[in-house]
C-alpha atoms as a PDB file:
ATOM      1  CA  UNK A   1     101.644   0.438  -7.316  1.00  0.00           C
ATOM      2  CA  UNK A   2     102.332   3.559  -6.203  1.00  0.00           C
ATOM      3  CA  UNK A   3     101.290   5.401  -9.396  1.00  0.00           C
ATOM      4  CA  UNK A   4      97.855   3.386  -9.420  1.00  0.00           C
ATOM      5  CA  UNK A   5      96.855   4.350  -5.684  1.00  0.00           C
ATOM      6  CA  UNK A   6      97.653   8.397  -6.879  1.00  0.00           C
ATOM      7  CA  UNK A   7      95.426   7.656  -9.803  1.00  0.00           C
ATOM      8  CA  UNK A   8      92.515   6.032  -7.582  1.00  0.00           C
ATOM      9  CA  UNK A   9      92.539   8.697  -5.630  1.00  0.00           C
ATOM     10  CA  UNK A  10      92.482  11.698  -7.906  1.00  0.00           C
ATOM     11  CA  UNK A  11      89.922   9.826  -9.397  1.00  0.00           C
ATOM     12  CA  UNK A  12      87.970   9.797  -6.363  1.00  0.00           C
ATOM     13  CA  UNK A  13      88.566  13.337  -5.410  1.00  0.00           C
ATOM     14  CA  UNK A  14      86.904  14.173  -9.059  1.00  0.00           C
ATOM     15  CA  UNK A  15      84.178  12.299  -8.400  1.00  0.00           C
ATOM     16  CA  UNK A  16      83.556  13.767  -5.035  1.00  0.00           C
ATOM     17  CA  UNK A  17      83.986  16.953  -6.335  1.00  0.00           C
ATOM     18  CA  UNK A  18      80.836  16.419  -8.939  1.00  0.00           C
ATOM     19  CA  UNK A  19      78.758  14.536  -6.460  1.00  0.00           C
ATOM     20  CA  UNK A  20      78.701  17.648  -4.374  1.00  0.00           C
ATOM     21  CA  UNK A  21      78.188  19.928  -6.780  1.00  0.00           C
ATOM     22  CA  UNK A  22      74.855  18.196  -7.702  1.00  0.00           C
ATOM     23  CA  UNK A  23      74.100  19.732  -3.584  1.00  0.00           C
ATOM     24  CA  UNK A  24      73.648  23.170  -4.626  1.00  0.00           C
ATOM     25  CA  UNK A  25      71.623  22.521  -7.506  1.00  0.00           C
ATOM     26  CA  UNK A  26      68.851  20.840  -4.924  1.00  0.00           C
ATOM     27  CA  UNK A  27      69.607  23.522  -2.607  1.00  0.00           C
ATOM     28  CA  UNK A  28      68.498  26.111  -5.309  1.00  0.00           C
ATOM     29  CA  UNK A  29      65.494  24.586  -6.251  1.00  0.00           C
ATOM     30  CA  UNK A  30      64.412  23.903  -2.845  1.00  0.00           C
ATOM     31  CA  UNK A  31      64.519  27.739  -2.372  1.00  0.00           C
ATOM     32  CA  UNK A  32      62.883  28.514  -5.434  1.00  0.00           C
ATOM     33  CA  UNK A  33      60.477  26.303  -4.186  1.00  0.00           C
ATOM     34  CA  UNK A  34      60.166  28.051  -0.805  1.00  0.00           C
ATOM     35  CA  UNK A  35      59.736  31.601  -2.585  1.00  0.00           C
ATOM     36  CA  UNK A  36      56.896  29.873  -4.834  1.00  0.00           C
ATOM     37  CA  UNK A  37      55.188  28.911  -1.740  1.00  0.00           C
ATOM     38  CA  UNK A  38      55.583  32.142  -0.101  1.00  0.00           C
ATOM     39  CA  UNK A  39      54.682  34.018  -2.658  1.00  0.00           C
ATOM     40  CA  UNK A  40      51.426  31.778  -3.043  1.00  0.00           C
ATOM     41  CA  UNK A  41      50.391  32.557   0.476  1.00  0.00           C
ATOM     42  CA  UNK A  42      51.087  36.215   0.021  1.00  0.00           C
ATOM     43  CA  UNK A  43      48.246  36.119  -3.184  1.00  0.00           C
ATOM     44  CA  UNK A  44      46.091  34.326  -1.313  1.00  0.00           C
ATOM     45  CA  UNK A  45      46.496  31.678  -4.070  1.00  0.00           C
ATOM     46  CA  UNK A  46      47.032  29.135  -1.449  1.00  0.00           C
ATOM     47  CA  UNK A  47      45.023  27.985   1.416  1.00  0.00           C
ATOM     48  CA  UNK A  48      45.591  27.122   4.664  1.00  0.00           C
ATOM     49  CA  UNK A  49      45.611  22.848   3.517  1.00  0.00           C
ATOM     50  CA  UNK A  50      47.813  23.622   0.057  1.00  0.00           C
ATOM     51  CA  UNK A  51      50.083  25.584   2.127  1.00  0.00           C
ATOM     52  CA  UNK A  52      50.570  22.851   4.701  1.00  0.00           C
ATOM     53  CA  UNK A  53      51.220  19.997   2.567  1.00  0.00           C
ATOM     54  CA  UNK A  54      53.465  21.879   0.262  1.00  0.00           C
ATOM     55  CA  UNK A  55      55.633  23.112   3.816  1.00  0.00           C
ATOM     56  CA  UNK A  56      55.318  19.130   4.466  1.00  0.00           C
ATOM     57  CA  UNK A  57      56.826  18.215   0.806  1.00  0.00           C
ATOM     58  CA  UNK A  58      59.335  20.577   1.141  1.00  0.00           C
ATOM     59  CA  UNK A  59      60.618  19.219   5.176  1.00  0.00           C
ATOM     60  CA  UNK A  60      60.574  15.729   3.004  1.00  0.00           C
ATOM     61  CA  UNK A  61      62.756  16.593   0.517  1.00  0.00           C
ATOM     62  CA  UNK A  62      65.027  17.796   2.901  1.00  0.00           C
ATOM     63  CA  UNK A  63      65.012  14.968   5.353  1.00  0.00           C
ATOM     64  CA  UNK A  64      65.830  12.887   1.792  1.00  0.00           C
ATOM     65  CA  UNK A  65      68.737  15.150   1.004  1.00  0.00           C
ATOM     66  CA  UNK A  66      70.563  15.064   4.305  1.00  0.00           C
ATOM     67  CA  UNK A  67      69.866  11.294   4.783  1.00  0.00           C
ATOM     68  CA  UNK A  68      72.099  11.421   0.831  1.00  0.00           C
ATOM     69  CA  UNK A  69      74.624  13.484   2.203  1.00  0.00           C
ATOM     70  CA  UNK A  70      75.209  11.423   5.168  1.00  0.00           C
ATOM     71  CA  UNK A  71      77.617   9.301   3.852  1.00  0.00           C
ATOM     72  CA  UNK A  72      79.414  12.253   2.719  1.00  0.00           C
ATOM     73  CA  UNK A  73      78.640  11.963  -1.277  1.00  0.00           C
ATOM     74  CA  UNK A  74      75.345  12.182  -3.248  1.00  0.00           C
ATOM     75  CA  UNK A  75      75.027   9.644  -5.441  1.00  0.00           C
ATOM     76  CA  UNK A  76      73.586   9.972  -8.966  1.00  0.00           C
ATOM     77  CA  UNK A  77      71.057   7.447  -7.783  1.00  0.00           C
ATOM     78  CA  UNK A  78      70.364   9.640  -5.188  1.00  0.00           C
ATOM     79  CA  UNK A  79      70.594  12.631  -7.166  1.00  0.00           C
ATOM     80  CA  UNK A  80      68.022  11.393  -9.618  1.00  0.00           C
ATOM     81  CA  UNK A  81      65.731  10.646  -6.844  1.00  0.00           C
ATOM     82  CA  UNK A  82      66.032  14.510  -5.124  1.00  0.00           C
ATOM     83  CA  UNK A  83      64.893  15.515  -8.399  1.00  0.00           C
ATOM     84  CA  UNK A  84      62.136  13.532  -9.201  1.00  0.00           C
ATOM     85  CA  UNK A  85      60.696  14.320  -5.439  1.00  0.00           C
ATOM     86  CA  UNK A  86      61.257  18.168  -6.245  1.00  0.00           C
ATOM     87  CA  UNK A  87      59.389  17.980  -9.771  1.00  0.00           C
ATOM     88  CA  UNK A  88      56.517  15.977  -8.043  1.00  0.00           C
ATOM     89  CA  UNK A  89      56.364  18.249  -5.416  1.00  0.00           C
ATOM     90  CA  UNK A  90      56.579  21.605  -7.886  1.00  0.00           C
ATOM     91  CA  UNK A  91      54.051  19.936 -10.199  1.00  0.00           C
ATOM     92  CA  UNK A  92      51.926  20.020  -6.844  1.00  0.00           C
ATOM     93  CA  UNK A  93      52.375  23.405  -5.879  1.00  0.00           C
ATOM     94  CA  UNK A  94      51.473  24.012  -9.498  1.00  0.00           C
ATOM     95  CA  UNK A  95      48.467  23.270  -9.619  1.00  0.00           C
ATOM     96  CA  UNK A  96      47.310  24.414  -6.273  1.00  0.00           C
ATOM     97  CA  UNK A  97      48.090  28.060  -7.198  1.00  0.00           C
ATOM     98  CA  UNK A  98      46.303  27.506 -10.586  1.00  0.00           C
ATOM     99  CA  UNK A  99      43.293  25.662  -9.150  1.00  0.00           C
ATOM    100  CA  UNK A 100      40.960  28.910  -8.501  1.00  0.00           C
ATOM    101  CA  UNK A 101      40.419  28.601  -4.956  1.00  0.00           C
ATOM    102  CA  UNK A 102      41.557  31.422  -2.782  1.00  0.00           C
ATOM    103  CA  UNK A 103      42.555  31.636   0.748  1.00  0.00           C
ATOM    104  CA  UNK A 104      39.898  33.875   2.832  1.00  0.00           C
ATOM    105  CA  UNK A 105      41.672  37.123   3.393  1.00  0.00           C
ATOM    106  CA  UNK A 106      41.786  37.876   7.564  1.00  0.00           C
ATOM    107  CA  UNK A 107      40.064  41.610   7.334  1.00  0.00           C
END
């Protein structure tokens, strides 16, 4: 009995240990993300709207990662989902820098 609880646990502990590893992974991309944006106001390849809803996406994805790591573990389910919110939301930002319009410049 005893030997199956030590195995459980280990078991456990490894999958813990992967389920937060997936963490950084969103973390990374979610300041990629924030660069991309930055840089896309910078260029004036943003405007004032793009810019917005792209901040917006990003305080989304967020709020969806810490409600995941509430519980203490990200599950793949969970995981999967991050990631599907970050492509949509880079697939967005995407095209708004590629769409032609430019921000008015302030001078």
């Amino acid at each position: 009995m005893k030997k199956i609880m030590l195995t459980f646990s280990f078991f456990l502990f490894m999958m813990a240990t992967v389920l937060a590893q997936q963490a950084p992974r969103v973390d990374q991309r979610q300041e990629n993300q924030k660069q991309r944006i930055k840089q896309g106001v910078t260029s004036g390849e943003l405007t004032r709207r793009e810019t917005a809803h792209a901040a917006r996406d990003q305080r989304h994805i967020r709020r969806a990662e810490r409600r995941a790591k509430a519980d203490g573990t990200v599950t793949p389910h969970e995981s999967a989902r991050l990631h599907r919110k970050q492509n949509k939301a880079s697939r967005q930002l995407h095209r708004n820098k590629n769409d032609r319009q430019e921000r008015p410049s302030a001078n």
